[in-house]
C-alpha atoms as a PDB file:
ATOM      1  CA  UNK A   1      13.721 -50.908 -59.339  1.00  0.00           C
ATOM      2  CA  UNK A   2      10.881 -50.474 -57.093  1.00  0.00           C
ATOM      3  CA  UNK A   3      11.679 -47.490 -54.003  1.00  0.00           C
ATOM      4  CA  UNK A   4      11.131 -49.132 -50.728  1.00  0.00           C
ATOM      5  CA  UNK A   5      11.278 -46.185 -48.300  1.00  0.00           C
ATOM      6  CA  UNK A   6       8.533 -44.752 -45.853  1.00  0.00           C
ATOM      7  CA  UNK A   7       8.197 -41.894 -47.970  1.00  0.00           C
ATOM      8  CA  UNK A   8       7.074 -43.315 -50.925  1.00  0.00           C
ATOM      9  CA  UNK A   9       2.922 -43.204 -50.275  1.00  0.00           C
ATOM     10  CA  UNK A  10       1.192 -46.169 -50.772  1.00  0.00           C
ATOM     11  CA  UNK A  11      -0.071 -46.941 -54.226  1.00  0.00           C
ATOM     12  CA  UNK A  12      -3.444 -48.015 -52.915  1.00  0.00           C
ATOM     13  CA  UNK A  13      -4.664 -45.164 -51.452  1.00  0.00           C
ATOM     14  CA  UNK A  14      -8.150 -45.888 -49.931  1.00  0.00           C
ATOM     15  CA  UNK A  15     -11.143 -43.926 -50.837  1.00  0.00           C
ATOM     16  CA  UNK A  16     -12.305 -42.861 -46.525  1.00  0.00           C
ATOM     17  CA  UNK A  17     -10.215 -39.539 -45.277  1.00  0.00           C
ATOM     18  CA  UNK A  18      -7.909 -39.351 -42.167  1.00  0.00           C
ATOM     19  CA  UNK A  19     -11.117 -38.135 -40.190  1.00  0.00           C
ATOM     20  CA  UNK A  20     -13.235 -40.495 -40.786  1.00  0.00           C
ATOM     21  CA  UNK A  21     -10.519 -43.022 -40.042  1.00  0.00           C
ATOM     22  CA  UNK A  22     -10.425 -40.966 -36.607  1.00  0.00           C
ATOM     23  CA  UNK A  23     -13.648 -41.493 -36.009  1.00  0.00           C
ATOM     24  CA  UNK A  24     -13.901 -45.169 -36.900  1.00  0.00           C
ATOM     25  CA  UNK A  25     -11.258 -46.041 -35.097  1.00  0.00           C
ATOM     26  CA  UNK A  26     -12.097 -44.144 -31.711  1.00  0.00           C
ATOM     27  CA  UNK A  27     -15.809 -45.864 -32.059  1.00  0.00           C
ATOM     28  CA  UNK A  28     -14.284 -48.913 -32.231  1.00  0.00           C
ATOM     29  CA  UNK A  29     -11.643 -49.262 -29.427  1.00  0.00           C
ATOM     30  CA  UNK A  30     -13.106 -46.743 -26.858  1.00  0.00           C
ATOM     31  CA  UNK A  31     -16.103 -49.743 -26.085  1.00  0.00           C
ATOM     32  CA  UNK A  32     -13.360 -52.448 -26.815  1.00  0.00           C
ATOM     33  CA  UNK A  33     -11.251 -51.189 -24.291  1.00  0.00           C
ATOM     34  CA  UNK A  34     -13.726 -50.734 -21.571  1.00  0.00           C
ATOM     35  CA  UNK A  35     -14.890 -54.268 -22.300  1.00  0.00           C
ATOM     36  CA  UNK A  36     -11.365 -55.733 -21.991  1.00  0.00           C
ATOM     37  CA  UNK A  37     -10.861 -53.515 -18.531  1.00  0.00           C
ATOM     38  CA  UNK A  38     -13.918 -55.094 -17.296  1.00  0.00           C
ATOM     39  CA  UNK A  39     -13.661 -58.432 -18.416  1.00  0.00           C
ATOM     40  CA  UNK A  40      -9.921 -57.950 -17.115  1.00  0.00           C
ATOM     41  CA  UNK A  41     -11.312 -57.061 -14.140  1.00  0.00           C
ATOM     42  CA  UNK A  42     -13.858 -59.628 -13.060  1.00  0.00           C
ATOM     43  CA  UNK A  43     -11.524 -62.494 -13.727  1.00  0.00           C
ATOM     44  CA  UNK A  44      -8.550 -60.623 -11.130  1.00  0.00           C
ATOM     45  CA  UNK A  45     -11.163 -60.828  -9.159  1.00  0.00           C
ATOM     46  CA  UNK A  46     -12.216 -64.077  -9.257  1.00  0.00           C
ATOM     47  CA  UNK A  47     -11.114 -66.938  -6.692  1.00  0.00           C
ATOM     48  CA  UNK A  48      -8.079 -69.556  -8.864  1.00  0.00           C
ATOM     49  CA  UNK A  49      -9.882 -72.532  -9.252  1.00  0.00           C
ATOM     50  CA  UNK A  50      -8.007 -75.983  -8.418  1.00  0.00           C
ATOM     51  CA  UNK A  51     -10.512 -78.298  -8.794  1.00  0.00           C
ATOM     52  CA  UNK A  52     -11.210 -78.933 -12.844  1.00  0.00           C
ATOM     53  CA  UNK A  53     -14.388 -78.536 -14.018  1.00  0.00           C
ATOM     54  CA  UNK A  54     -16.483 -81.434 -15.413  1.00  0.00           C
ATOM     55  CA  UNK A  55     -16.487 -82.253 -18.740  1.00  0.00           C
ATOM     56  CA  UNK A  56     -20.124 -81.583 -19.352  1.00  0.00           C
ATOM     57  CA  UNK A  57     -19.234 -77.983 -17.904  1.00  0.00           C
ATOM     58  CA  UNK A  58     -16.595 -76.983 -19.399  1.00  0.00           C
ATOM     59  CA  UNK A  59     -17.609 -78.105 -22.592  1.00  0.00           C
ATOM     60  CA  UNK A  60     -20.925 -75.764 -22.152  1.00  0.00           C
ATOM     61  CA  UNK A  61     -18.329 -72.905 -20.636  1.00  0.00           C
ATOM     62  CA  UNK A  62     -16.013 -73.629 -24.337  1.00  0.00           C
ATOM     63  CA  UNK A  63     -18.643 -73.079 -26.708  1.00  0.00           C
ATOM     64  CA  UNK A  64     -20.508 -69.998 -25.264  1.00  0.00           C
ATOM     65  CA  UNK A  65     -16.912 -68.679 -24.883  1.00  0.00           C
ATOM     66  CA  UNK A  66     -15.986 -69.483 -28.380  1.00  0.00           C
ATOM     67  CA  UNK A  67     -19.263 -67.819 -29.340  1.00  0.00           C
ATOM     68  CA  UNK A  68     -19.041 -64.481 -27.463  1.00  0.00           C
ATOM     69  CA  UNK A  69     -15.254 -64.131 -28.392  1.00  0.00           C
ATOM     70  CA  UNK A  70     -15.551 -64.496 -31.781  1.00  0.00           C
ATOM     71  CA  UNK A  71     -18.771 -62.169 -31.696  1.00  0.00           C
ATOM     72  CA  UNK A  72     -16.240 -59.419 -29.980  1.00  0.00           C
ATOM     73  CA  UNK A  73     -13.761 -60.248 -32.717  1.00  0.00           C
ATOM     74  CA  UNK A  74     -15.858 -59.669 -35.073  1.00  0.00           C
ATOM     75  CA  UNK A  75     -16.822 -55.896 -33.790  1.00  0.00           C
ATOM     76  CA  UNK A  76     -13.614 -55.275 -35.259  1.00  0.00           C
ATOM     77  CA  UNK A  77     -15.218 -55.874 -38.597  1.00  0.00           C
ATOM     78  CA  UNK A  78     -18.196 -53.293 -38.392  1.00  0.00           C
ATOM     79  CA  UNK A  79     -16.512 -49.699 -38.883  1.00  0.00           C
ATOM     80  CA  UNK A  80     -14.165 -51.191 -42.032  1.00  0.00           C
ATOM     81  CA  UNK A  81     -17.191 -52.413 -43.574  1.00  0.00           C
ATOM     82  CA  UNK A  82     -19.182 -49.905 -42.895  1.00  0.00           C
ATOM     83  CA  UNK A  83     -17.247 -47.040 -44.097  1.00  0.00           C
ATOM     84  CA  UNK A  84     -15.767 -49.041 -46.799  1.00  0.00           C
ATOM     85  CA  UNK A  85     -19.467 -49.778 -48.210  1.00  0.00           C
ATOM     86  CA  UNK A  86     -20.492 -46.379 -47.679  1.00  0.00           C
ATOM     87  CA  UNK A  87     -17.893 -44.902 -50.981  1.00  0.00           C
ATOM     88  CA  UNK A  88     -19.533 -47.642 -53.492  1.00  0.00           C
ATOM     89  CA  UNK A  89     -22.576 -47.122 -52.824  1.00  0.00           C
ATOM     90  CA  UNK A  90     -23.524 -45.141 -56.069  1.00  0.00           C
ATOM     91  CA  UNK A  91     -21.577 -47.475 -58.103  1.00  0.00           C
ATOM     92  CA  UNK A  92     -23.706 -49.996 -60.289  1.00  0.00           C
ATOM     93  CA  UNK A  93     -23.695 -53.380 -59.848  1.00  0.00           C
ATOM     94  CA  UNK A  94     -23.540 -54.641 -63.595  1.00  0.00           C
ATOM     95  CA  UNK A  95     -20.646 -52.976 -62.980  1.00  0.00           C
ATOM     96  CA  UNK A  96     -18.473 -54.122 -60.297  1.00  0.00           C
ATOM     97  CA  UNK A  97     -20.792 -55.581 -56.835  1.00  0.00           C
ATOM     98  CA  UNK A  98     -20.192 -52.793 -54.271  1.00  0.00           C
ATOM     99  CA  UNK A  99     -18.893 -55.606 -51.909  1.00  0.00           C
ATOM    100  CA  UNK A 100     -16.044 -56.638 -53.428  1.00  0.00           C
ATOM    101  CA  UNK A 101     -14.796 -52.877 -54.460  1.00  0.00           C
ATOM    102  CA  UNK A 102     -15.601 -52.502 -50.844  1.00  0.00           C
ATOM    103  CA  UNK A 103     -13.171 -55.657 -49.512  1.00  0.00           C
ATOM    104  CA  UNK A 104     -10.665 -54.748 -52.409  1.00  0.00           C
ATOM    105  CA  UNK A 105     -10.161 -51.344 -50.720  1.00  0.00           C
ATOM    106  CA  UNK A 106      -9.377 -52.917 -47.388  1.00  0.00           C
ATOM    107  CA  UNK A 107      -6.740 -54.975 -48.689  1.00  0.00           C
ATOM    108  CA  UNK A 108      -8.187 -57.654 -49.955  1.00  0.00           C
ATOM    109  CA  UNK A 109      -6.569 -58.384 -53.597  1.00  0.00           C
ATOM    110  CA  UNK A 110      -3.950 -60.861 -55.265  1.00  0.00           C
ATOM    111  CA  UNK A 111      -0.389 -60.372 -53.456  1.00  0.00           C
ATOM    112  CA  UNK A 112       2.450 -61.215 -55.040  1.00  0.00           C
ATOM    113  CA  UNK A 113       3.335 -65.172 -54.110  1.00  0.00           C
ATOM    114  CA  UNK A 114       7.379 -65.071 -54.150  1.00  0.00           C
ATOM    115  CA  UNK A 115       7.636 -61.484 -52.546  1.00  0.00           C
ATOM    116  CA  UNK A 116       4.746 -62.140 -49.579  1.00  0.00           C
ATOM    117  CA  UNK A 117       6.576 -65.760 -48.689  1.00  0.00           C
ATOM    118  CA  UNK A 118       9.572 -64.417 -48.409  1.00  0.00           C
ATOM    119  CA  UNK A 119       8.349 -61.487 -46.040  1.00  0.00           C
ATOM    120  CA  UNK A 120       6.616 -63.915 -43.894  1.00  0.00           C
ATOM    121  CA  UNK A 121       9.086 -65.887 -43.003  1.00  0.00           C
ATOM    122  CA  UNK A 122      11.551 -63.455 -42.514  1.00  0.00           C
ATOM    123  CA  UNK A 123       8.900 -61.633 -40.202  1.00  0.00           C
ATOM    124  CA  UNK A 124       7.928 -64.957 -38.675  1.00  0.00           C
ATOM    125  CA  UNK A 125      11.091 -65.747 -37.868  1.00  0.00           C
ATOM    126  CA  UNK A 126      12.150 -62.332 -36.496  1.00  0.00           C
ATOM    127  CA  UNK A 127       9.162 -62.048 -34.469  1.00  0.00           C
ATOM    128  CA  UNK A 128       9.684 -65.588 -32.601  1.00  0.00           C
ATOM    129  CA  UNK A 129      13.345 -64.492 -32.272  1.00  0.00           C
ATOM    130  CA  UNK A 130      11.527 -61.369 -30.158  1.00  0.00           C
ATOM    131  CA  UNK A 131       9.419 -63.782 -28.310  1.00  0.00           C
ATOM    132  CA  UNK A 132      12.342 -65.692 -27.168  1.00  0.00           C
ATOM    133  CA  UNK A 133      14.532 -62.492 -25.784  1.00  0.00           C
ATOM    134  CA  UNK A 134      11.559 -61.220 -23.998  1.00  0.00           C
ATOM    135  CA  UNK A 135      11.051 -64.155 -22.014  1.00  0.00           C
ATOM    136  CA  UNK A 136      14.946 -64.581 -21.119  1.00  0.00           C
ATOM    137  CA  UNK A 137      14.627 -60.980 -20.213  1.00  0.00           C
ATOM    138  CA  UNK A 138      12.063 -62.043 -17.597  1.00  0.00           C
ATOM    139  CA  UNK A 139      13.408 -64.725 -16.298  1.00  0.00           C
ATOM    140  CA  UNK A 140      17.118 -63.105 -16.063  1.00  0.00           C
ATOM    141  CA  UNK A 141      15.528 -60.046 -14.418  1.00  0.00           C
ATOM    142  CA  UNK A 142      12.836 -62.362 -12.484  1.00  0.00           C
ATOM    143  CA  UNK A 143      10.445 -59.553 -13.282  1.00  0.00           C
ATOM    144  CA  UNK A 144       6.885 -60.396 -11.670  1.00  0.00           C
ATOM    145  CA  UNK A 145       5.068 -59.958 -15.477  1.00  0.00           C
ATOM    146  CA  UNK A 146       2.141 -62.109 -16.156  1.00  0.00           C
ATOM    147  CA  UNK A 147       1.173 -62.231 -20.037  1.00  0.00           C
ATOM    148  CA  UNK A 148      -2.049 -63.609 -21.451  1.00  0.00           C
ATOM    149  CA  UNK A 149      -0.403 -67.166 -22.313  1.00  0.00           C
ATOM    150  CA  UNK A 150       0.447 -67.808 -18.789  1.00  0.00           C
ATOM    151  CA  UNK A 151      -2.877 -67.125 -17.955  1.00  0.00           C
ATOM    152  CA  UNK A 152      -4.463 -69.393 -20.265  1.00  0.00           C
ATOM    153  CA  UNK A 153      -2.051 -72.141 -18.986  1.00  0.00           C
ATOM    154  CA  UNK A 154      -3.537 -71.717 -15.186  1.00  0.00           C
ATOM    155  CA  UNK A 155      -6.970 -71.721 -17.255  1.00  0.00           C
ATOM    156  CA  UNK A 156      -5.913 -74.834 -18.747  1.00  0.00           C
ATOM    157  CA  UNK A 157      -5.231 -76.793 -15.367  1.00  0.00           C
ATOM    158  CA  UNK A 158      -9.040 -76.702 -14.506  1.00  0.00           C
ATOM    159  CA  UNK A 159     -10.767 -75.948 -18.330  1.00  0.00           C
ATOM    160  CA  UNK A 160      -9.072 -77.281 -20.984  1.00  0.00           C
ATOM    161  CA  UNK A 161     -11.770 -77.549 -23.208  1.00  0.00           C
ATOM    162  CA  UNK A 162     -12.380 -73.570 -22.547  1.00  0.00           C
ATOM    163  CA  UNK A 163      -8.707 -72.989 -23.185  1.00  0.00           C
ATOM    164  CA  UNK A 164      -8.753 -74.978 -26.688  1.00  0.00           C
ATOM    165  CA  UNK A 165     -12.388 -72.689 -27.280  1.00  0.00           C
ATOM    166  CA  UNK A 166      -9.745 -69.389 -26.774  1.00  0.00           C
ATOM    167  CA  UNK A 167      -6.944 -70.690 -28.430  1.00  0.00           C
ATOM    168  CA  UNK A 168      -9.496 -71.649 -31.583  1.00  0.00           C
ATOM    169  CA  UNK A 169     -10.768 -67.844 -31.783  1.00  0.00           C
ATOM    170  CA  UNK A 170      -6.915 -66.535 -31.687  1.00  0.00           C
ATOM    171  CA  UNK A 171      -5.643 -68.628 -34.080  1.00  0.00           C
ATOM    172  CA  UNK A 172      -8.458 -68.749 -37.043  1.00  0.00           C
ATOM    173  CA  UNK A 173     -11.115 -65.871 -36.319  1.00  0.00           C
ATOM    174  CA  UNK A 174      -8.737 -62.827 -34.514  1.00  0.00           C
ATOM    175  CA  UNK A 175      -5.958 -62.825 -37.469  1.00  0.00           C
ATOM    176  CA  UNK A 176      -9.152 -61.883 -39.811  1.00  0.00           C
ATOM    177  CA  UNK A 177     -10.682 -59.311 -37.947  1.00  0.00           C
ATOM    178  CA  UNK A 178      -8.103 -57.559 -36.500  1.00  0.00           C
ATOM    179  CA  UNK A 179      -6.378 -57.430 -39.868  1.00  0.00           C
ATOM    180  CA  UNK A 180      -9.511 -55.773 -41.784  1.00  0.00           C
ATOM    181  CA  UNK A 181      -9.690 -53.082 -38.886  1.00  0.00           C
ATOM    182  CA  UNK A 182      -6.004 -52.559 -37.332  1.00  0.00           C
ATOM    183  CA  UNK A 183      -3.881 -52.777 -41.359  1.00  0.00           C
ATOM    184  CA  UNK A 184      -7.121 -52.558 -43.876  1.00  0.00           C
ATOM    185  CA  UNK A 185      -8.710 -49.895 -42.106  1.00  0.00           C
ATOM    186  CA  UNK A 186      -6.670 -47.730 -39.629  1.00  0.00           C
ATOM    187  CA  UNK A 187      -3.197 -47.979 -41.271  1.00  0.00           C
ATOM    188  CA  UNK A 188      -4.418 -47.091 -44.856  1.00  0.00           C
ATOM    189  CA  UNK A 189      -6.847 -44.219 -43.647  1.00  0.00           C
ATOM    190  CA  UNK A 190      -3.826 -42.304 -40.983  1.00  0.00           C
ATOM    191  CA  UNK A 191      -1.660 -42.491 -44.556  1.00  0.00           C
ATOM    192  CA  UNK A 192      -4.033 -39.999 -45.827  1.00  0.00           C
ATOM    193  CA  UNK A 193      -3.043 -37.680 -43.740  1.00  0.00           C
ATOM    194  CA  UNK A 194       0.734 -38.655 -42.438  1.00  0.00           C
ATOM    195  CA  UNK A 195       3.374 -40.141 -43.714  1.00  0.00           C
ATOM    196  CA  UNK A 196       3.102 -44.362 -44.200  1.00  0.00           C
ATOM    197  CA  UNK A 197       6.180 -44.665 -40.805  1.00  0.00           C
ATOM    198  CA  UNK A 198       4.235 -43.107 -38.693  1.00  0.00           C
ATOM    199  CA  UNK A 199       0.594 -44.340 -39.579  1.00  0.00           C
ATOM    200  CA  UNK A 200       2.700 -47.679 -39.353  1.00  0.00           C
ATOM    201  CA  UNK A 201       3.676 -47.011 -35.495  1.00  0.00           C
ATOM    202  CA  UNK A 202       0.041 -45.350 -34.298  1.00  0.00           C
ATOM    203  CA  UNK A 203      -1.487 -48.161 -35.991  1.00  0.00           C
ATOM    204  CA  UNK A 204       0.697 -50.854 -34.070  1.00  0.00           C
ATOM    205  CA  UNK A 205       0.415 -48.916 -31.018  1.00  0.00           C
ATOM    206  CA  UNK A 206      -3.423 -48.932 -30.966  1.00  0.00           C
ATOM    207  CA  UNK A 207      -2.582 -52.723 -32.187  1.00  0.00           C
ATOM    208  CA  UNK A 208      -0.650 -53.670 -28.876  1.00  0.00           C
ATOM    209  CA  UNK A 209      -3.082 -51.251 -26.286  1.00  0.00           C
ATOM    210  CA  UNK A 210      -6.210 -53.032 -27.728  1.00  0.00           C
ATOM    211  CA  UNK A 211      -5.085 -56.167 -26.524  1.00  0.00           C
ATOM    212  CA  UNK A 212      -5.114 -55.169 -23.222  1.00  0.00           C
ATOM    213  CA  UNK A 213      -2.072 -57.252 -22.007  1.00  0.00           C
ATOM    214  CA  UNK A 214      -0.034 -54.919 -20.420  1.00  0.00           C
ATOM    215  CA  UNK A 215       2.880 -58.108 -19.684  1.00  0.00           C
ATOM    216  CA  UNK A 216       3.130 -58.244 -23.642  1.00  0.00           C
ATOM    217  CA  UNK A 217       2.872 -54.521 -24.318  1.00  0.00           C
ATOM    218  CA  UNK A 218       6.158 -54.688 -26.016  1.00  0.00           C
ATOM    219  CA  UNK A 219       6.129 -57.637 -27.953  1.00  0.00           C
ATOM    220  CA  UNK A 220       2.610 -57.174 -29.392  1.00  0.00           C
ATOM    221  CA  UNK A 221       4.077 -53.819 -30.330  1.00  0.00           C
ATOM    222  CA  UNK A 222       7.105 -55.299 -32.605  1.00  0.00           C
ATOM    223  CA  UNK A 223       4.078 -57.491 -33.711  1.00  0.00           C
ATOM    224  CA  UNK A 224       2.205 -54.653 -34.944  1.00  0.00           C
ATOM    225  CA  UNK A 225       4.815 -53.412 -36.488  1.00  0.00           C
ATOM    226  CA  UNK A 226       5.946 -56.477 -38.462  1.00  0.00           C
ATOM    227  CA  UNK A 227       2.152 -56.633 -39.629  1.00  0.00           C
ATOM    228  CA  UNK A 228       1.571 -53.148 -40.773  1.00  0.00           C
ATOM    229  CA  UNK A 229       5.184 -53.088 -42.378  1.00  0.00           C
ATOM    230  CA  UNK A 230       4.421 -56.493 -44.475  1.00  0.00           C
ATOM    231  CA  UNK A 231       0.909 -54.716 -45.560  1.00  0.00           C
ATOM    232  CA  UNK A 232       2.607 -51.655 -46.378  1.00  0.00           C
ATOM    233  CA  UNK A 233       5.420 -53.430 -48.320  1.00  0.00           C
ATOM    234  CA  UNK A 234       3.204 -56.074 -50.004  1.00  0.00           C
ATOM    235  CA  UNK A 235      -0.215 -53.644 -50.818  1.00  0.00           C
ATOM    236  CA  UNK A 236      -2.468 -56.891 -49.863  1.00  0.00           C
ATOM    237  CA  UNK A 237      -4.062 -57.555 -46.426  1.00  0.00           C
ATOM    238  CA  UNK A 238      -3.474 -61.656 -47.418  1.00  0.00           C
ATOM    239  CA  UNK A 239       0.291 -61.609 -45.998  1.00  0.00           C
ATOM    240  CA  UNK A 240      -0.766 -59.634 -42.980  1.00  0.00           C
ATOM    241  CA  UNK A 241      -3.402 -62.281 -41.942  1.00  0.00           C
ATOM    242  CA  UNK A 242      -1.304 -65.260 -42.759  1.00  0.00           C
ATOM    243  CA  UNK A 243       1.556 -63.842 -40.517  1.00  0.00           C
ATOM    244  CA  UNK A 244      -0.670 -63.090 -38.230  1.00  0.00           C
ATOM    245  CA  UNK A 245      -2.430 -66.654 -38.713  1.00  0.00           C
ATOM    246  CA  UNK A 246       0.996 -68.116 -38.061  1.00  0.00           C
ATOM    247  CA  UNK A 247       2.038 -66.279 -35.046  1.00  0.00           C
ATOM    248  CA  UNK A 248      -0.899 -66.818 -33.089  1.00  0.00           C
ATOM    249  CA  UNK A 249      -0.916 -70.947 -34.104  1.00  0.00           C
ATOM    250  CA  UNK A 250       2.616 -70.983 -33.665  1.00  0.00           C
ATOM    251  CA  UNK A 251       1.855 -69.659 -29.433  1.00  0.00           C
ATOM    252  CA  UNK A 252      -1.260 -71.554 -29.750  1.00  0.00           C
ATOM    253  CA  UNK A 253       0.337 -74.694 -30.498  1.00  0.00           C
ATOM    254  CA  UNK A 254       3.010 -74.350 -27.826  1.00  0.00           C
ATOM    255  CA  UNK A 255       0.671 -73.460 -25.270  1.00  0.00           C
ATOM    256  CA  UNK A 256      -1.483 -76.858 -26.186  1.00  0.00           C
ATOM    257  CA  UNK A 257       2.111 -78.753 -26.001  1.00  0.00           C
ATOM    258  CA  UNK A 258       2.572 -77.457 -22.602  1.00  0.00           C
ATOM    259  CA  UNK A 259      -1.025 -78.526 -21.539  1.00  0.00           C
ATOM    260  CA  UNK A 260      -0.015 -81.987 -22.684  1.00  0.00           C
ATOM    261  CA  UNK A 261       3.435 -82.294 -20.844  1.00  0.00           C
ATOM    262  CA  UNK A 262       5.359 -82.300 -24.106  1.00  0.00           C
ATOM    263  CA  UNK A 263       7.276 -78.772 -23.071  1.00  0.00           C
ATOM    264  CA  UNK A 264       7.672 -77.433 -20.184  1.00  0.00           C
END
């Protein structure tokens, strides 16, 4: 019988040391963050629209948002691959292409089907169950929190189109590339040099403080956790990014649901 505990170390140890995983890592969200603060910024300080945008606007606004989101996504990709790259790059290509040795050491490899459904929707599940007891305790404590959904629903009232363009990047490109840096990258590399529980809580700490929404701190943190846990558990970034895949359609979906007058 396989032993599940946190001290058991992870079978697929990655080839790039606790340092460099440091390093990567503080390269990576020291810009990110100071891009978030200002973007954060700038729209606090902008005037709420009430009158909607035109259609030919917004859907100019949607696109070049879609665009530069998913190109800020995607900066989560560059450390992973670069220091992933970097450890193949003697190796010969009649015998293995660098790449994929590259993308198998961040994760990417066959999980195991039974085992990984079973963890996502007991994850799913528990995680939605989280979602649901944070927002009672808000309304049963009327504490003055605004998260990023509710500000995508006052985004929604005036630039719909824009709003589908954010939801879009959430839901198909940010489950990739947060994956390959946050659970293929930064998880694997702190278990070189600590034991798997706690690389599994820095890694979902950095996880929720990148986001920037200080309203879903503690939710995004349980998130984190759920996702580093199931690629921990499973040895395959796959689960991770179709948990994460679900999670952000599943608040995607509701949020679109809302914009129509189906929920309220």
């Amino acid at each position: 019988m396989e032993d599940s505990s946190f001290s058991q170390p992870p079978t697929d140890t990655v080839p790039w040391t606790f340092q460099q995983t440091l390093s990567g890592a503080a390269l990576t969200l020291v810009p990110w963050l100071f891009v978030v603060f200002v973007l954060n910024n700038l729209g606090s300080k902008q005037p709420t629209s009430t009158t909607p945008l035109s259609p030919r606007i917004d859907l100019i606004t949607a696109i070049v948002d879609f665009v530069l989101s998913a190109l800020i996504e995607a900066a989560f990709l560059i450390a992973p691959l670069y220091v992933a790259n970097r450890f193949y790059q003697a190796v010969k290509r009649d015998f293995k292409p660098r790449g994929k040795l590259a993308l198998q050491a961040l994760g990417f490899r066959k999980a195991n089907i039974g085992q990984t459904s079973g963890w996502v929707i007991v994850l799913m599940v528990a995680i939605y169950g989280v979602n649901i007891l944070y927002q009672y305790l808000i309304a049963t404590l009327h504490l003055n929190i605004q998260t990023n959904d509710q500000v995508l629903l006052a985004q929604s009232k005036y630039a719909p189109l824009s709003t589908y363009a954010s939801l879009l990047v959430a839901t198909f490109v940010a489950p990739i590339c947060e994956e390959v840096f946050f659970r293929g990258f930064v998880l694997m590399g702190l278990s070189r040099g600590m034991p798997p529980g706690w690389a599994i809580l820095i890694s979902s700490l950095l996880f929720a403080i990148a986001h920037g929404d200080p309203g879903s701190f503690a939710v995004l943190f349980i998130i984190g956790l759920a996702l580093a846990f199931l690629r921990w558990r499973t040895r395959s970034l796959w689960p991770s990014i179709l948990l994460h895949t679900l999670n952000n359609g599943l608040g995607a979906l509701l949020i679109v649901l809302s914009m129509w007058g189906v929920i309220h």
